[in-house]
Protein backbone atom coordinates (compact mmCIF):
# COMPACT_ATOMS: atom_id res chain seq x y z
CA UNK A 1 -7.23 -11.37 10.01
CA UNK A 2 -5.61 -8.08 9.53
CA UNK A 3 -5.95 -5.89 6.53
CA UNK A 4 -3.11 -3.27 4.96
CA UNK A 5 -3.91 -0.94 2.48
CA UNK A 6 -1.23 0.51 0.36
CA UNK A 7 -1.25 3.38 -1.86
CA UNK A 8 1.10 5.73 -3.58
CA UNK A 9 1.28 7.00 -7.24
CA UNK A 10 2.31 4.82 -10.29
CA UNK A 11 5.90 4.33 -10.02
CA UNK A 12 6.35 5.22 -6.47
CA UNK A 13 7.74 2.19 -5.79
CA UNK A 14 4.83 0.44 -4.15
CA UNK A 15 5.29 -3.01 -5.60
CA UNK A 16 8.77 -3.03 -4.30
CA UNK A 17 7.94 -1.80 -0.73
CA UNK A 18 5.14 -4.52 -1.21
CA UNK A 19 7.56 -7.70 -1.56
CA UNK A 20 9.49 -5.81 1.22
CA UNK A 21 6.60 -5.79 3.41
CA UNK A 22 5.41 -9.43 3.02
CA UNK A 23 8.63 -10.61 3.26
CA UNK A 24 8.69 -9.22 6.96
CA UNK A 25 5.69 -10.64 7.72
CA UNK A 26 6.15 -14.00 6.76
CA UNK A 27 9.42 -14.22 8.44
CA UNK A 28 8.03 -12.41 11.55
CA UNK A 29 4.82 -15.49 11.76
CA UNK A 30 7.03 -18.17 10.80
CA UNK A 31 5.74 -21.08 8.97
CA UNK A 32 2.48 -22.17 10.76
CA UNK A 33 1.22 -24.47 7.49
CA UNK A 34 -1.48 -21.31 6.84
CA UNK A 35 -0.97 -18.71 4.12
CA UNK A 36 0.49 -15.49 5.82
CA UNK A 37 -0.10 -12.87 3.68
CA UNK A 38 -2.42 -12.32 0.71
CA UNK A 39 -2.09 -9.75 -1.70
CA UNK A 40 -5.03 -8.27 -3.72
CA UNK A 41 -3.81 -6.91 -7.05
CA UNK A 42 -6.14 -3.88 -8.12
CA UNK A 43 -5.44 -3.35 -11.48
CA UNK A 44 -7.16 -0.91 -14.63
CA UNK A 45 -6.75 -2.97 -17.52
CA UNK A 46 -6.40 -6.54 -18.17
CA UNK A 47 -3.62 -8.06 -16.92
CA UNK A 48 -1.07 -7.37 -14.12
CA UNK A 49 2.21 -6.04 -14.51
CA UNK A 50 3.18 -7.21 -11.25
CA UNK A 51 1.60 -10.55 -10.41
CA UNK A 52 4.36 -12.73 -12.06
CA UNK A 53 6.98 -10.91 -9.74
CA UNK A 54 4.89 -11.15 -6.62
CA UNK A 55 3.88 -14.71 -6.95
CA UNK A 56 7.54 -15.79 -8.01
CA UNK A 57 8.40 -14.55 -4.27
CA UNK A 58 5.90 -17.53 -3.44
CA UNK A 59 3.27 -15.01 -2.63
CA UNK A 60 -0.22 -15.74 -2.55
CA UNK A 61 -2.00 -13.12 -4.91
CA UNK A 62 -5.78 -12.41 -6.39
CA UNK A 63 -6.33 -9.41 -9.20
CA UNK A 64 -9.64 -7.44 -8.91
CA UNK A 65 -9.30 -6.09 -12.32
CA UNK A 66 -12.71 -4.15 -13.10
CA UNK A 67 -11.48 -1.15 -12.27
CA UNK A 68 -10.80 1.26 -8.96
CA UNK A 69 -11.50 -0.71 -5.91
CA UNK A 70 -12.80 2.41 -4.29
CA UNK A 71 -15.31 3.51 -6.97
CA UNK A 72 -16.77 0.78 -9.85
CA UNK A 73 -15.43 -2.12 -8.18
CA UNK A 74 -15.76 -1.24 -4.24
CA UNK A 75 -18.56 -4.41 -4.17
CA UNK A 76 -16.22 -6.91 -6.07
CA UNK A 77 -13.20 -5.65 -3.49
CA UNK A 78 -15.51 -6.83 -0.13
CA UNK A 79 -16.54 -10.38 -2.07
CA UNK A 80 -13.17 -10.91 -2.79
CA UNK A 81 -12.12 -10.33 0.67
CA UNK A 82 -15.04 -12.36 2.21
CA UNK A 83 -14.08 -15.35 -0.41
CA UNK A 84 -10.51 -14.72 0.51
CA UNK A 85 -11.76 -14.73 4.47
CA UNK A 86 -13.54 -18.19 4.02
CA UNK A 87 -11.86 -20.47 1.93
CA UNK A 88 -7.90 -19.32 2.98
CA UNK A 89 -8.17 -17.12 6.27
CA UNK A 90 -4.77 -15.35 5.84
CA UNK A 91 -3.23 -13.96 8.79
CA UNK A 92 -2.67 -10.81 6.68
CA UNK A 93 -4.46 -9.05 3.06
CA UNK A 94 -2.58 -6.48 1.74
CA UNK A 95 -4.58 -4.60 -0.64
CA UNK A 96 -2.04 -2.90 -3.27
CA UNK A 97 -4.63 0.16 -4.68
CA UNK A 98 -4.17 1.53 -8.07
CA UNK A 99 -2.23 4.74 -7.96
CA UNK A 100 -5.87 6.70 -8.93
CA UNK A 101 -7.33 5.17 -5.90
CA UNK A 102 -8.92 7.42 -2.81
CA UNK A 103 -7.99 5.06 0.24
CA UNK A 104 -10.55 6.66 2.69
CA UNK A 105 -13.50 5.03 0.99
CA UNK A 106 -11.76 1.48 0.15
CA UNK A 107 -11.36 1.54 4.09
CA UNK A 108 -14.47 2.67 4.97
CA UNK A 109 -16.01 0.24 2.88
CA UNK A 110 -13.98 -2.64 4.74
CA UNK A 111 -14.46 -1.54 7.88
CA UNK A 112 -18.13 -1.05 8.20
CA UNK A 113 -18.65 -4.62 6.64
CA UNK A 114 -16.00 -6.46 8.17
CA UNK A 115 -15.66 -4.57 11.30
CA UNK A 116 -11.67 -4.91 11.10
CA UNK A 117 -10.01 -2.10 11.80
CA UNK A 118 -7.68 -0.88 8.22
CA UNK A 119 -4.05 0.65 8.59
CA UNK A 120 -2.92 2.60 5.17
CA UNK A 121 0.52 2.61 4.15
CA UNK A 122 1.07 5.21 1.23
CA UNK A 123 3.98 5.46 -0.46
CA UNK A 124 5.21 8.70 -1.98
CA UNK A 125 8.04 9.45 -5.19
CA UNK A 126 10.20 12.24 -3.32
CA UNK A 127 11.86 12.53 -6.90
CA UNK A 128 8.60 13.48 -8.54
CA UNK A 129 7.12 15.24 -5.93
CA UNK A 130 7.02 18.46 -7.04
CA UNK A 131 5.68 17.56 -10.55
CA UNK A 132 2.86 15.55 -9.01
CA UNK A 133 2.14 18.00 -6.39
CA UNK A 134 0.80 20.47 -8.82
CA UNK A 135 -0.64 18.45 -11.16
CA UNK A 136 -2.67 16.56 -8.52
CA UNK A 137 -2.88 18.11 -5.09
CA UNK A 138 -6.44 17.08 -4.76
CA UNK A 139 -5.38 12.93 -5.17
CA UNK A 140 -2.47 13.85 -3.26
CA UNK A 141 -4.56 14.99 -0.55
CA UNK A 142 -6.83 12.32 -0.70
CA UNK A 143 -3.79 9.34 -0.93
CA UNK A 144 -2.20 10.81 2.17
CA UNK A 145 -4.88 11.95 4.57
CA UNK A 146 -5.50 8.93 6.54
CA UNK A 147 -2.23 7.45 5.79
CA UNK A 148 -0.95 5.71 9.51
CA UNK A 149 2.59 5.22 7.72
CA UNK A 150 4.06 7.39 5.08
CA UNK A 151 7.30 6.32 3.44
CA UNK A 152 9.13 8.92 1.33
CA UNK A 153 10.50 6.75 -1.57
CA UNK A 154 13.16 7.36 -3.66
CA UNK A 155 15.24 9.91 -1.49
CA UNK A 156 18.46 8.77 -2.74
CA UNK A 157 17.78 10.40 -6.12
CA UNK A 158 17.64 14.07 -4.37
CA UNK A 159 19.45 15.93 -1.95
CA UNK A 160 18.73 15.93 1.75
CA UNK A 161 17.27 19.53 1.70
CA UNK A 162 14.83 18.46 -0.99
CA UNK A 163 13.66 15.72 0.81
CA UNK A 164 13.06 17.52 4.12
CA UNK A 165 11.39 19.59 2.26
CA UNK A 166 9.38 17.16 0.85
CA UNK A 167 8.30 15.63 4.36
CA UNK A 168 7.36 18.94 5.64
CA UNK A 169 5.04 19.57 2.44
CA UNK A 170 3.67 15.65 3.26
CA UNK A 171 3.18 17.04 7.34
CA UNK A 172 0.73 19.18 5.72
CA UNK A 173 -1.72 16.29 4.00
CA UNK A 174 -1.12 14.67 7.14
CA UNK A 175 0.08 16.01 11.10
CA UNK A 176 -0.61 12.40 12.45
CA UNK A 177 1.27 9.67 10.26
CA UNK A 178 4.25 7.98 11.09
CA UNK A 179 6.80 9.22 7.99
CA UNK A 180 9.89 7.41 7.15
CA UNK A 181 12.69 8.00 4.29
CA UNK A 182 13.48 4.73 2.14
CA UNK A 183 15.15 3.99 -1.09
CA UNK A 184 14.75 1.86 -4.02
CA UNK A 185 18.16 0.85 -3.27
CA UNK A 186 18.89 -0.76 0.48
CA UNK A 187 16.11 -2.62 2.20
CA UNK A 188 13.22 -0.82 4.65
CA UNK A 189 14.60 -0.75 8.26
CA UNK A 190 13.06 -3.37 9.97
CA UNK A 191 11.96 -0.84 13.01
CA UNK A 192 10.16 0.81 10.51
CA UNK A 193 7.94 -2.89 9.75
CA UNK A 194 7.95 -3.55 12.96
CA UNK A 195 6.33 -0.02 13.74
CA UNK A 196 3.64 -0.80 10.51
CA UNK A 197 2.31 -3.82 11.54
């Protein structure tokens, strides 16, 4: 079993690079009768906004919705796993955090319990950049340090300059992650999946 973690601020575009994801992975193991890919939902609130469009794309999906899976519900997050790890054995979890979440400890936490190795995807708004950047450089920080993969979202909505720019600001959260441009608009390169997982 391997586990994904993906992160990136509300509206990002996470959800869509999600279905993007999955759908790669699925094609890339082929129908073996198991279930792939499993996606836990963490949610604040009560019900999912994106649930209905992940499990109309026949994905398999479970909500953790008392809160941050890295602070009040980190315990919940590793029974839902272990449940998940028993009674379906995906090939793949994908763990879509809230956009509030600090990925070092929700990996942490999996990896000293389950002793599989995490890989964080984050996802980052080059339109909003800027805005979010000085708002929240600490979360920032936090959402992009241990990022392996970095994809700079939304760079068809500013010019090329601003989203070079963008990348270098991200090379200084992070010297070591793989960083890729995408849009809401075409489909991820398949290179760049293939490079992911």
């Amino acid at each position: 079993m391997r586990i994904l973690l993906l992160g990136g601020f509300l509206g990002s575009g996470k959800t869509s690079i999600l279905l993007q994801l999955a759908k790669h992975i699925i094609s890339k193991e082929g129908k073996s009768g198991s279930t792939t890919v499993m996606i836990i939902e963490n949610e604040i609130g009560d019900v999912s906004v994106d649930d209905k469009l992940l499990i109309s794309q026949g994905l398999a999906v479970r909500d953790l919705f008392s809160g941050c899976a890295c602070c009040t519900s980190g315990g919940d997050l590793l029974m839902d796993i272990q449940k998940i790890k028993d009674e379906i054995n995906p090939k793949w979890i994908i763990i879509e955090a809230t956009g509030v979440a600090y990925p070092r400890q929700i990996k942490e936490s999996i990896e000293m319990y389950f002793h599989i190795p995490v890989k964080i995807l984050c996802v980052a708004d080059a339109k909003r950049w800027k805005r979010l950047r000085r708002a929240m450089s600490q979360l920032i920080e936090a959402q992009l340090e241990l990022a392996d993969c970095i994809l700079l979202n939304k760079v068809d909505l500013v010019s090329e300059e601003e989203a070079d720019a963008v990348l270098a600001d991200i090379r200084t959260f992070n010297e070591n992650a793989v960083l890729h441009k995408t849009t809401g608009i075409l489909p991820v390169d398949e290179a760049v999946w293939e490079a992911i997982v």
